[in-house]
Structure formats: C-alpha cells, structure tokens
C-alpha atoms as a PDB file:
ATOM      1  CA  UNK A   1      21.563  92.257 -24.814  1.00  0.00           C
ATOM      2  CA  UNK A   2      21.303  90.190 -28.162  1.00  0.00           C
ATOM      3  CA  UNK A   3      22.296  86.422 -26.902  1.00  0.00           C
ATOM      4  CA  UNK A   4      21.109  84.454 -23.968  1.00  0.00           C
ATOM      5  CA  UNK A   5      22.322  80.897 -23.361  1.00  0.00           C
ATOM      6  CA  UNK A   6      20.044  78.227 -22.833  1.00  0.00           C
ATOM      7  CA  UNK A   7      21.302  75.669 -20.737  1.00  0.00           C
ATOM      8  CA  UNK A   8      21.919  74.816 -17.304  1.00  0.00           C
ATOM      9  CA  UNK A   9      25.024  73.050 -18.232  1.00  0.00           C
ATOM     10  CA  UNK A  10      28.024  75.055 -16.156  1.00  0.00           C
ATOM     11  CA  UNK A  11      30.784  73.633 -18.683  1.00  0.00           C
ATOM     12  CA  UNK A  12      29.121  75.302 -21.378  1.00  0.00           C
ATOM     13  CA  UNK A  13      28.385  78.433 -19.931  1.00  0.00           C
ATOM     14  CA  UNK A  14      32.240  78.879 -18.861  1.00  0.00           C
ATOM     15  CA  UNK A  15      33.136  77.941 -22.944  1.00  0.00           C
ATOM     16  CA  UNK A  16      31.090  80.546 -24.209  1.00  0.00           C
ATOM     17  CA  UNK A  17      31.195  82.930 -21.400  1.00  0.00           C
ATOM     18  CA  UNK A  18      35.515  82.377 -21.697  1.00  0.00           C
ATOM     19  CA  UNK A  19      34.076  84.019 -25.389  1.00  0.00           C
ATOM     20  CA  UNK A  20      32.486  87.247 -24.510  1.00  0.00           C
ATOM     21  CA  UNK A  21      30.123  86.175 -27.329  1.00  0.00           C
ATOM     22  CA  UNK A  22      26.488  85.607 -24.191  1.00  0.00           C
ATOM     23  CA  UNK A  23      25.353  88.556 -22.214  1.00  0.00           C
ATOM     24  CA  UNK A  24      22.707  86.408 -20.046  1.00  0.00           C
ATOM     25  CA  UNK A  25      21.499  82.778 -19.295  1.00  0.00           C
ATOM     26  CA  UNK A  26      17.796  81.247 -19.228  1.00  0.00           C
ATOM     27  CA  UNK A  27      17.159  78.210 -17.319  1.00  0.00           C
ATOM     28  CA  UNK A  28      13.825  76.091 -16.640  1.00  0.00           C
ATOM     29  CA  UNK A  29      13.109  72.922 -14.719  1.00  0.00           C
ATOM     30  CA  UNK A  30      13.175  70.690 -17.963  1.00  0.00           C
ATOM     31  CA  UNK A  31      16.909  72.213 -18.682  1.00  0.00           C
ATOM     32  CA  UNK A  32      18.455  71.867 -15.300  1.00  0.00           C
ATOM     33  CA  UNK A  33      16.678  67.848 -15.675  1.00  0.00           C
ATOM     34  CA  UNK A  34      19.024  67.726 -18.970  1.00  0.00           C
ATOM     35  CA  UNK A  35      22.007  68.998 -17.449  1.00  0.00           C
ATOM     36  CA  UNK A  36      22.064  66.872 -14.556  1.00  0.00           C
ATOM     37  CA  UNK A  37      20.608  68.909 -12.111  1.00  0.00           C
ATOM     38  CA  UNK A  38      18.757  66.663  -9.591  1.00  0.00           C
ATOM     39  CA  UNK A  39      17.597  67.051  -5.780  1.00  0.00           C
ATOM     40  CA  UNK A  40      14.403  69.119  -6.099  1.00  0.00           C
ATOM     41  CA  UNK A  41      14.415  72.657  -5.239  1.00  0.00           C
ATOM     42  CA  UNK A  42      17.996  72.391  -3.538  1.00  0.00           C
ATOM     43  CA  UNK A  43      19.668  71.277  -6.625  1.00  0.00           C
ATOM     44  CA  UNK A  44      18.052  73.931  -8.586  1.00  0.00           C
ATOM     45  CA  UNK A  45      19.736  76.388  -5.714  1.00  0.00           C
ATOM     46  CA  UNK A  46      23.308  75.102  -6.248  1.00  0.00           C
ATOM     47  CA  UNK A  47      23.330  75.014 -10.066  1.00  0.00           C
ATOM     48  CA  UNK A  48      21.361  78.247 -10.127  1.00  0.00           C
ATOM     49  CA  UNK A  49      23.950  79.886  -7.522  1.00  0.00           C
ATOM     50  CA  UNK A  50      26.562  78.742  -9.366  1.00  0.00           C
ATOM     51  CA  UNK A  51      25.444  80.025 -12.254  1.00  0.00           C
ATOM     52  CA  UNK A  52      24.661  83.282 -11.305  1.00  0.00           C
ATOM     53  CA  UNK A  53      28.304  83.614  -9.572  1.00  0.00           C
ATOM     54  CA  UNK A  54      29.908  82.918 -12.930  1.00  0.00           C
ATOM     55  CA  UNK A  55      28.211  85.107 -15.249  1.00  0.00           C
ATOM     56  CA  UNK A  56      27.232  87.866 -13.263  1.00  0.00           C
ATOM     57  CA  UNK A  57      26.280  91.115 -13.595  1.00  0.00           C
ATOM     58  CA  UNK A  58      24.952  89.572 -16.389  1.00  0.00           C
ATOM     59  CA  UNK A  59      20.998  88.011 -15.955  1.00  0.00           C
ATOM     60  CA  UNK A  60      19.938  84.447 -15.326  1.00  0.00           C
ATOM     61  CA  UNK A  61      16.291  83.242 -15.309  1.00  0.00           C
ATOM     62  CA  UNK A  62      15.484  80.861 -12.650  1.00  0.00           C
ATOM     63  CA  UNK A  63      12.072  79.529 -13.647  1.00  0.00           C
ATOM     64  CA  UNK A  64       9.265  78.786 -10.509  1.00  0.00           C
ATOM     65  CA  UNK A  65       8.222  75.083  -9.762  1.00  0.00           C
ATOM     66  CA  UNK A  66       4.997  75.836  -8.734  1.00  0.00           C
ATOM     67  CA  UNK A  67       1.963  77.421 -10.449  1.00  0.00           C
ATOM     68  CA  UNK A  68      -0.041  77.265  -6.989  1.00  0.00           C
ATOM     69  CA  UNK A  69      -1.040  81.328  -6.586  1.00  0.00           C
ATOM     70  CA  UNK A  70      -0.516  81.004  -3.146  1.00  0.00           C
ATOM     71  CA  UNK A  71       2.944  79.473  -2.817  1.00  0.00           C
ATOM     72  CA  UNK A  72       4.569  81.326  -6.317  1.00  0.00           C
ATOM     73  CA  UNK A  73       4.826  84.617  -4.230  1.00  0.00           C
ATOM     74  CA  UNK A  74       6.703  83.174  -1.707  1.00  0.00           C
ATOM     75  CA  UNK A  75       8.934  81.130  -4.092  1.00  0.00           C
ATOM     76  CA  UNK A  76       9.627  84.008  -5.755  1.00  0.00           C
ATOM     77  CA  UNK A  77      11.040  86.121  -3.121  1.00  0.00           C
ATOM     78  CA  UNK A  78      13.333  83.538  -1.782  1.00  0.00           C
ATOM     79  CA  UNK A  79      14.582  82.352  -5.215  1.00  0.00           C
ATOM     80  CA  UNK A  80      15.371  86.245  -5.892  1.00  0.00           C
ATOM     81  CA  UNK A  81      17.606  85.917  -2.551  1.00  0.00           C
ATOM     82  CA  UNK A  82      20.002  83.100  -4.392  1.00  0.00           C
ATOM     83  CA  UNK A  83      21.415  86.025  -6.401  1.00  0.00           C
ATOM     84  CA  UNK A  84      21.531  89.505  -7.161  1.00  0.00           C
ATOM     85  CA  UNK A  85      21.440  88.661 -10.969  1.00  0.00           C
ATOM     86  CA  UNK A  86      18.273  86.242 -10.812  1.00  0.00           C
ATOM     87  CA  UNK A  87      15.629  86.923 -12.484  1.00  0.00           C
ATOM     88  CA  UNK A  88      12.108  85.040 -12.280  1.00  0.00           C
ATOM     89  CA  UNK A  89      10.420  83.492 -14.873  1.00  0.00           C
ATOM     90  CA  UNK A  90       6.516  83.394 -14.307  1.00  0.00           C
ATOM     91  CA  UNK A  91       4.102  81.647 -17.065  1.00  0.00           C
ATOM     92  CA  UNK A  92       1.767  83.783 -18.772  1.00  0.00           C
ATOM     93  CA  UNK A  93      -0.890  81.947 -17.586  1.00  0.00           C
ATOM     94  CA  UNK A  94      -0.977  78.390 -15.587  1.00  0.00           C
ATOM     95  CA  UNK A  95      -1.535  75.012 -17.378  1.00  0.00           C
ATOM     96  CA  UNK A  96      -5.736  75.643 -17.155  1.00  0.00           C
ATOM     97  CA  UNK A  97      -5.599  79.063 -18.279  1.00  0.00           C
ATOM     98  CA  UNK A  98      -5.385  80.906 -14.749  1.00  0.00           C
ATOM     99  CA  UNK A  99      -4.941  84.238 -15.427  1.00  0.00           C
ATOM    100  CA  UNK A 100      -3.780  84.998 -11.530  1.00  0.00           C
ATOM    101  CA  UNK A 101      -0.027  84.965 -12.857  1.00  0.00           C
ATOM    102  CA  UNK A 102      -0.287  88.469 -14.015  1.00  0.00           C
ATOM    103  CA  UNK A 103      -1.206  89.501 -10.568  1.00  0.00           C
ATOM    104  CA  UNK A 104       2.309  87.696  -9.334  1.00  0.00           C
ATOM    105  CA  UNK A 105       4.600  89.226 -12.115  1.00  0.00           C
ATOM    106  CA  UNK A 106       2.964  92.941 -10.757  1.00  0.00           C
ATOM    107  CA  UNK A 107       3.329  92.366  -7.236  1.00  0.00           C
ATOM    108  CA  UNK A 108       6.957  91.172  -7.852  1.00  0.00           C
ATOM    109  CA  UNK A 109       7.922  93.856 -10.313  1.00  0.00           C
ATOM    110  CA  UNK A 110       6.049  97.116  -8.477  1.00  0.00           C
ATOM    111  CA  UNK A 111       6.261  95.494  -4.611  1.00  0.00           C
ATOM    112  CA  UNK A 112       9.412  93.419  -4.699  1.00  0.00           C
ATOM    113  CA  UNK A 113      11.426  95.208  -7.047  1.00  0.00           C
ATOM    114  CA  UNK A 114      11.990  91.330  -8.151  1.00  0.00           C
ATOM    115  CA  UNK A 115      12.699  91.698 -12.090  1.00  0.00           C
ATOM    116  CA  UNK A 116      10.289  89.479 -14.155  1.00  0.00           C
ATOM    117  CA  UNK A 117      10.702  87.380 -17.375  1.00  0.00           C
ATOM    118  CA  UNK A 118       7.394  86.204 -18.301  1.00  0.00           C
ATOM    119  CA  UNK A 119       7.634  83.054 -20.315  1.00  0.00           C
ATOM    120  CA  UNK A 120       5.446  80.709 -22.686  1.00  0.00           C
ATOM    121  CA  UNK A 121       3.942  83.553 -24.942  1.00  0.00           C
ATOM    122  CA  UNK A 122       2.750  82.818 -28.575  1.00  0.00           C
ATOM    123  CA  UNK A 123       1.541  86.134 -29.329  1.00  0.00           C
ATOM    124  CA  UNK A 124       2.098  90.355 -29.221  1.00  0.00           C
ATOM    125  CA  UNK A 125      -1.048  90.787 -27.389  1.00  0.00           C
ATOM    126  CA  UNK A 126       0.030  88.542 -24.366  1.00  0.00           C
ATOM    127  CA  UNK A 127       3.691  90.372 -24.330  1.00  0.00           C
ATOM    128  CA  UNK A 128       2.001  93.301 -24.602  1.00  0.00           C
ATOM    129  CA  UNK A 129      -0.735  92.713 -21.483  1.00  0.00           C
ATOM    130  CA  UNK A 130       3.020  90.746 -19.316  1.00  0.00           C
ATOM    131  CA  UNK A 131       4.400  94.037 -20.781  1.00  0.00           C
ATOM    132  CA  UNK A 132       1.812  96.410 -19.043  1.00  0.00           C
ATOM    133  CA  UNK A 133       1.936  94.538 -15.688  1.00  0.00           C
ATOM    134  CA  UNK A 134       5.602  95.497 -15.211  1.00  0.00           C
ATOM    135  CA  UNK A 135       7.466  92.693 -16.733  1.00  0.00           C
ATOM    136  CA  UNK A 136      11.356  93.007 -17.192  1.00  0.00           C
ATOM    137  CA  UNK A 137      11.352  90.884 -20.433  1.00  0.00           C
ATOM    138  CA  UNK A 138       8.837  89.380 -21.911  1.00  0.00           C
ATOM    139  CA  UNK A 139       9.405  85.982 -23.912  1.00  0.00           C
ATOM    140  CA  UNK A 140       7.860  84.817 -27.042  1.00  0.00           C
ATOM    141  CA  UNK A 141       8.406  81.109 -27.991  1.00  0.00           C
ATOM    142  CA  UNK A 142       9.080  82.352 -31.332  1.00  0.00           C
ATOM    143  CA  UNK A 143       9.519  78.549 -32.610  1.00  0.00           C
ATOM    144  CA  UNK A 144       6.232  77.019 -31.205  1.00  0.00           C
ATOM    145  CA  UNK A 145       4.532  80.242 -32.978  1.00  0.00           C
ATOM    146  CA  UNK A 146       5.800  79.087 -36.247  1.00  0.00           C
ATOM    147  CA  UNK A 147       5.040  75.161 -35.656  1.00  0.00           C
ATOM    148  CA  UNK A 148       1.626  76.071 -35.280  1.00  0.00           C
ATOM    149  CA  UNK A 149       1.585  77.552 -38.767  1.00  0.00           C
ATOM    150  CA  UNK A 150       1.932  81.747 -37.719  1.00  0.00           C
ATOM    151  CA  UNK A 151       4.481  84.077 -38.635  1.00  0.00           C
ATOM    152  CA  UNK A 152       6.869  84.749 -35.573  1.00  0.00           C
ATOM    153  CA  UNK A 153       8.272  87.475 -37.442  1.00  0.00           C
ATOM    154  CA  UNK A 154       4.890  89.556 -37.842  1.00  0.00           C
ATOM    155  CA  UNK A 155       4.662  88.987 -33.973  1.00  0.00           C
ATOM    156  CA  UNK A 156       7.930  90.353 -32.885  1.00  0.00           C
ATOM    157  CA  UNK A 157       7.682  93.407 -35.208  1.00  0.00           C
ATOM    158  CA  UNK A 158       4.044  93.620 -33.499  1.00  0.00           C
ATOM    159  CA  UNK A 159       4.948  92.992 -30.030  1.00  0.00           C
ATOM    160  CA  UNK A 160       8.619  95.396 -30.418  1.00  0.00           C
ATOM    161  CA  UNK A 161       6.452  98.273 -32.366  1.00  0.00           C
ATOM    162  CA  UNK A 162       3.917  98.439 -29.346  1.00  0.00           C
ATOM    163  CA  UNK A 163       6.387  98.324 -26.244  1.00  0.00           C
ATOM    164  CA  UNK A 164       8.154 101.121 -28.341  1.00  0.00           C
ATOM    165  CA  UNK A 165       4.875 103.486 -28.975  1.00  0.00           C
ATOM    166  CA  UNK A 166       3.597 102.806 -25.379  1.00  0.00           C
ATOM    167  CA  UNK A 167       6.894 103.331 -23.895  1.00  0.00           C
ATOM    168  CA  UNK A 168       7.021 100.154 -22.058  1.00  0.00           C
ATOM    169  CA  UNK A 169      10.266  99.010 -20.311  1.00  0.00           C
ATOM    170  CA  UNK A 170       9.792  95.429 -21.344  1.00  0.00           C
ATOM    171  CA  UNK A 171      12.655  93.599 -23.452  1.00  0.00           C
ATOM    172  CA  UNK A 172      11.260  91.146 -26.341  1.00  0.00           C
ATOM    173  CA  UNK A 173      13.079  87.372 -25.788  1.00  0.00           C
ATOM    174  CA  UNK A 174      12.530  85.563 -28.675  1.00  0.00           C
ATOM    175  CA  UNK A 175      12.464  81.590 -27.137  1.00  0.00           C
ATOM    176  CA  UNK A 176      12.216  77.931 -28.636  1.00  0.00           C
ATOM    177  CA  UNK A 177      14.883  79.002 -31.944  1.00  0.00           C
ATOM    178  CA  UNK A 178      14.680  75.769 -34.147  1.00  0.00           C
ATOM    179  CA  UNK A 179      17.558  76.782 -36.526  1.00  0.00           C
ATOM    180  CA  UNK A 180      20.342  78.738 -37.003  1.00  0.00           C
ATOM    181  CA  UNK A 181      19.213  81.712 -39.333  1.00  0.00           C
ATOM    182  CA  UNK A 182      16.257  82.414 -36.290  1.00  0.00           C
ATOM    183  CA  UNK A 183      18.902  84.008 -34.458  1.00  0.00           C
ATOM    184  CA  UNK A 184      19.197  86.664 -37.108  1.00  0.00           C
ATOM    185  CA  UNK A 185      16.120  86.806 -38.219  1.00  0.00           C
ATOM    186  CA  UNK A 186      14.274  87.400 -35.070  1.00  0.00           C
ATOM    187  CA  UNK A 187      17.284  90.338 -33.832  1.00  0.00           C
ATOM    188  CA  UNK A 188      16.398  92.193 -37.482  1.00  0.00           C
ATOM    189  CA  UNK A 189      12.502  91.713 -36.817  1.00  0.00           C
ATOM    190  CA  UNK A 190      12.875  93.946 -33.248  1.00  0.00           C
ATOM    191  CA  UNK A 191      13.902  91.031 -30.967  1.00  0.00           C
ATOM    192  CA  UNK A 192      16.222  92.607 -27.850  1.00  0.00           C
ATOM    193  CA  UNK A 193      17.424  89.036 -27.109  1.00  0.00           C
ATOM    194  CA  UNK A 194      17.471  85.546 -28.397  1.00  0.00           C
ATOM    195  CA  UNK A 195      17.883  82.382 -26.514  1.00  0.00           C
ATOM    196  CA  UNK A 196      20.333  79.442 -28.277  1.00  0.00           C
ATOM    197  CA  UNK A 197      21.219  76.318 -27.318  1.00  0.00           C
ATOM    198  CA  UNK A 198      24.974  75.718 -26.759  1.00  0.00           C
ATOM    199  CA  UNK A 199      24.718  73.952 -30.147  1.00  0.00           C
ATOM    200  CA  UNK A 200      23.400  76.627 -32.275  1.00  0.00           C
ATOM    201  CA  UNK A 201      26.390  78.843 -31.178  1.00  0.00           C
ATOM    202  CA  UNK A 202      28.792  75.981 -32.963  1.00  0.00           C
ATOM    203  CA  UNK A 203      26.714  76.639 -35.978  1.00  0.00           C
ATOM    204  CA  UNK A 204      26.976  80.588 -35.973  1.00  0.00           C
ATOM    205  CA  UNK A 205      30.716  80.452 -35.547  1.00  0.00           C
ATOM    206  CA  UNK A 206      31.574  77.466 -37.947  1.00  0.00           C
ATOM    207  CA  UNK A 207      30.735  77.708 -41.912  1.00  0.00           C
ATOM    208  CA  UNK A 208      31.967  74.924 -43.904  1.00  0.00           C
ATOM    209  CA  UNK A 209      33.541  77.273 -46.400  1.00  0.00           C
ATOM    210  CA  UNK A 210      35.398  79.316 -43.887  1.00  0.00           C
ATOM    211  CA  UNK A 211      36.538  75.793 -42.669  1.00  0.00           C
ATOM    212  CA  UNK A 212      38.112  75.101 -46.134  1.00  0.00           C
ATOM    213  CA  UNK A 213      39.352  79.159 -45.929  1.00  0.00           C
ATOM    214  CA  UNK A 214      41.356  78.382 -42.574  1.00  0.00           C
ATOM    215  CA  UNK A 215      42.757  74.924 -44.312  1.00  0.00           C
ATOM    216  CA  UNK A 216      44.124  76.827 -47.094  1.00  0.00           C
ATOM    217  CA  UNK A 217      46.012  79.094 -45.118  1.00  0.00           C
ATOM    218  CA  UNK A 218      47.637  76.878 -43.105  1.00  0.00           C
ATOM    219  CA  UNK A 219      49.049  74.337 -45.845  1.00  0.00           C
ATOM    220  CA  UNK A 220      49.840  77.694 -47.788  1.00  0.00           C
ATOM    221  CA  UNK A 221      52.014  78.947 -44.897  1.00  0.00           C
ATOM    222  CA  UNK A 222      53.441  75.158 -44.177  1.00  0.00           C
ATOM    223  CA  UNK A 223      54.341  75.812 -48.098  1.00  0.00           C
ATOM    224  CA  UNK A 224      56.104  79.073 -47.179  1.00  0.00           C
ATOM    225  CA  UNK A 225      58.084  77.776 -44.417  1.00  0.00           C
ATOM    226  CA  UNK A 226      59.143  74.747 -45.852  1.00  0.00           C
ATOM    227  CA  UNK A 227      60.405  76.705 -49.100  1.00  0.00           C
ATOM    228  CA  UNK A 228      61.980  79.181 -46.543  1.00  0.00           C
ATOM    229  CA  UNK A 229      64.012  76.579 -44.630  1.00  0.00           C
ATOM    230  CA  UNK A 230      64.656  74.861 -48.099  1.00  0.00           C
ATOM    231  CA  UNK A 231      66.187  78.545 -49.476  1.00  0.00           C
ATOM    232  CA  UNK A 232      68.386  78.850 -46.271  1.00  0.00           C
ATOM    233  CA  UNK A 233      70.309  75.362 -46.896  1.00  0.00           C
END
C-alpha cells in the first residue's frame, strides 16, 4: 500500500498517478470543497467517478455527508455503486459522541460486503474496537494526536502490534501528516499507508542538495561537449 493521495484535485492525481509513485486516493467533503468540487451530493458523484475511473484497481475513499443513523446506510450502499474501487469512510463516532457508527461500518463490512475506512481516530484502542467491527482500514489522524501533545508513534506501534496478535484484517492509515519526515516515520512505526498532500510529495522527491547534484552534472557535461566540438575543429 504505503502512499495514498489526499486530494480531490484530478490534475494532481493524473501527475502523480503518470508516476507510479500512489497506490490509492482519500477524499472528504472539506477536500472536494478545496478542489472545486461543488453541486452537493452530485458533484461529489462526478469527481468521485472520475476519480475512481482513473486510478483504479487502486482504492478511493468517498467520505458520507450525513451522520443521521438512519440515512448513512442507505448512503452508503449507493455511494459503493459509483465504483467498484470506492471505499466508505464512516466516523468513529458522530460529532456528539454517537457510538451507532460502529453498528454501520459492521453491517456494511459483514452484510454489504461494502469495504470500510473508518476515519477521525486519535487512539489504538478506537482502531482497535473499528478494527474488530470489520473495518477495511482503519485511520489514525496521526497529526491531530501529536497537536494535542501524545506520541503518534507509540499509537501506531500500539494499534499495528494488536491488529497483528489478534489477527485482524484491518490496514493502519496514518492521516493529518504535518511534515515531510511523518511519512517515514509513521511507515517504520507499523503504518500500512500514509496519506500526503500533493505538496508533501514535491518535498519527498526534491532535496536542495540533490538540486545542486543535478546542476553540476549538467554544466559538467555542457563542459564536455563544448571541449568536444572545440577538439573536432
């Protein structure tokens, strides 16, 4: 797995996709807002259609709108229909603390055969508990967990250490990286997968000194021509 995109920008999914360097994408209302998605629920469907078309067999999370028990069912199943490739993301709980989401992510996963990405987690024992009720992946917001002063590291080597001894099927997403070296960091800690933003890619792939490297060779080798061309006369 190792790198998700983050973005519902289509342009930059074809740039890095054209790379062979993402092997999923992860999208949520706020994102598609950001890259221009607009029209409610139908503009969600294009882009997310669109999406999936371009990068499949490879995953992309379509997040729900709703956190309304009785309507997240139903939006699940149709949003599953987009694309072969979707997967949902369901909250680990709603924005009160309803714990009925856990009942959703096992009725999808065990009923609907609908793969799961449950989203918003801050610690192991939530992944573990979205991990038990069937989840696909299970995402910890890796760079909230440090804002609020916690280790994100102790949580993914917690979190990967029980899926592993409980033989769960769930894959750890580490969400929310804040800087370059997370992407690293959180693989090496247990992490299956990492979300980045297109600009943290630009960062892994460009170093300032390899920069000055790829200068060097190419006035050295304007050096060598011109002295060959120079030799010939």
């Amino acid at each position: 797995m190792t790198l998700f995109l983050d973005t519902g920008d289509i342009n930059e999914i074809k740039k890095y996709h054209n790379m062979g360097i993402i092997r999923g994408v992860t999208t949520n209302p706020t994102i598609l807002c950001q890259s221009g998605v607009c029209g409610g629920i139908e503009g969600i469907k294009k882009r997310s259609i669109e999406i999936a078309k371009l990068i499949a067999p490879m995953p992309l999370s379509v997040e729900l709108t709703t956190n309304d028990t009785s309507k997240m069912l139903e939006q699940a199943v149709e949003i599953s229909k987009w694309a072969d490739n979707i997967v949902i993301k369901v909250p680990i709980h709603g924005p009160e603390g309803e714990i009925e989401n856990l009942r959703i992510v096992h009725e999808l996963e065990t009923k609907h055969k609908i793969r799961v990405n449950v989203t918003a987690m801050m610690s192991a024992q939530q992944c573990l508990l979205a991990a038990m009720a069937g989840a696909t992946y299970v995402s910890l917001f890796c760079g909230r967990v440090n804002n609020m002063g916690y280790d994100s590291v102790d949580e993914i080597r917690k979190t990967r250490q029980a899926l592993d001894d409980f033989n769960l099927k769930a894959k750890i997403i580490c969400a929310s990286t804040r800087e370059v070296f997370n992407v690293i960091e959180w693989l090496l800690a247990g992490a299956h997968i990492v979300t980045v933003l297109p600009n943290f890619l630009n960062g892994m792939i460009v170093h300032p000194y390899s920069k000055e490297t790829v200068k060097q060779f190419i006035s050295d080798a304007v050096k060598l021509q011109r002295e060959h061309v120079e030799a010939k006369k």
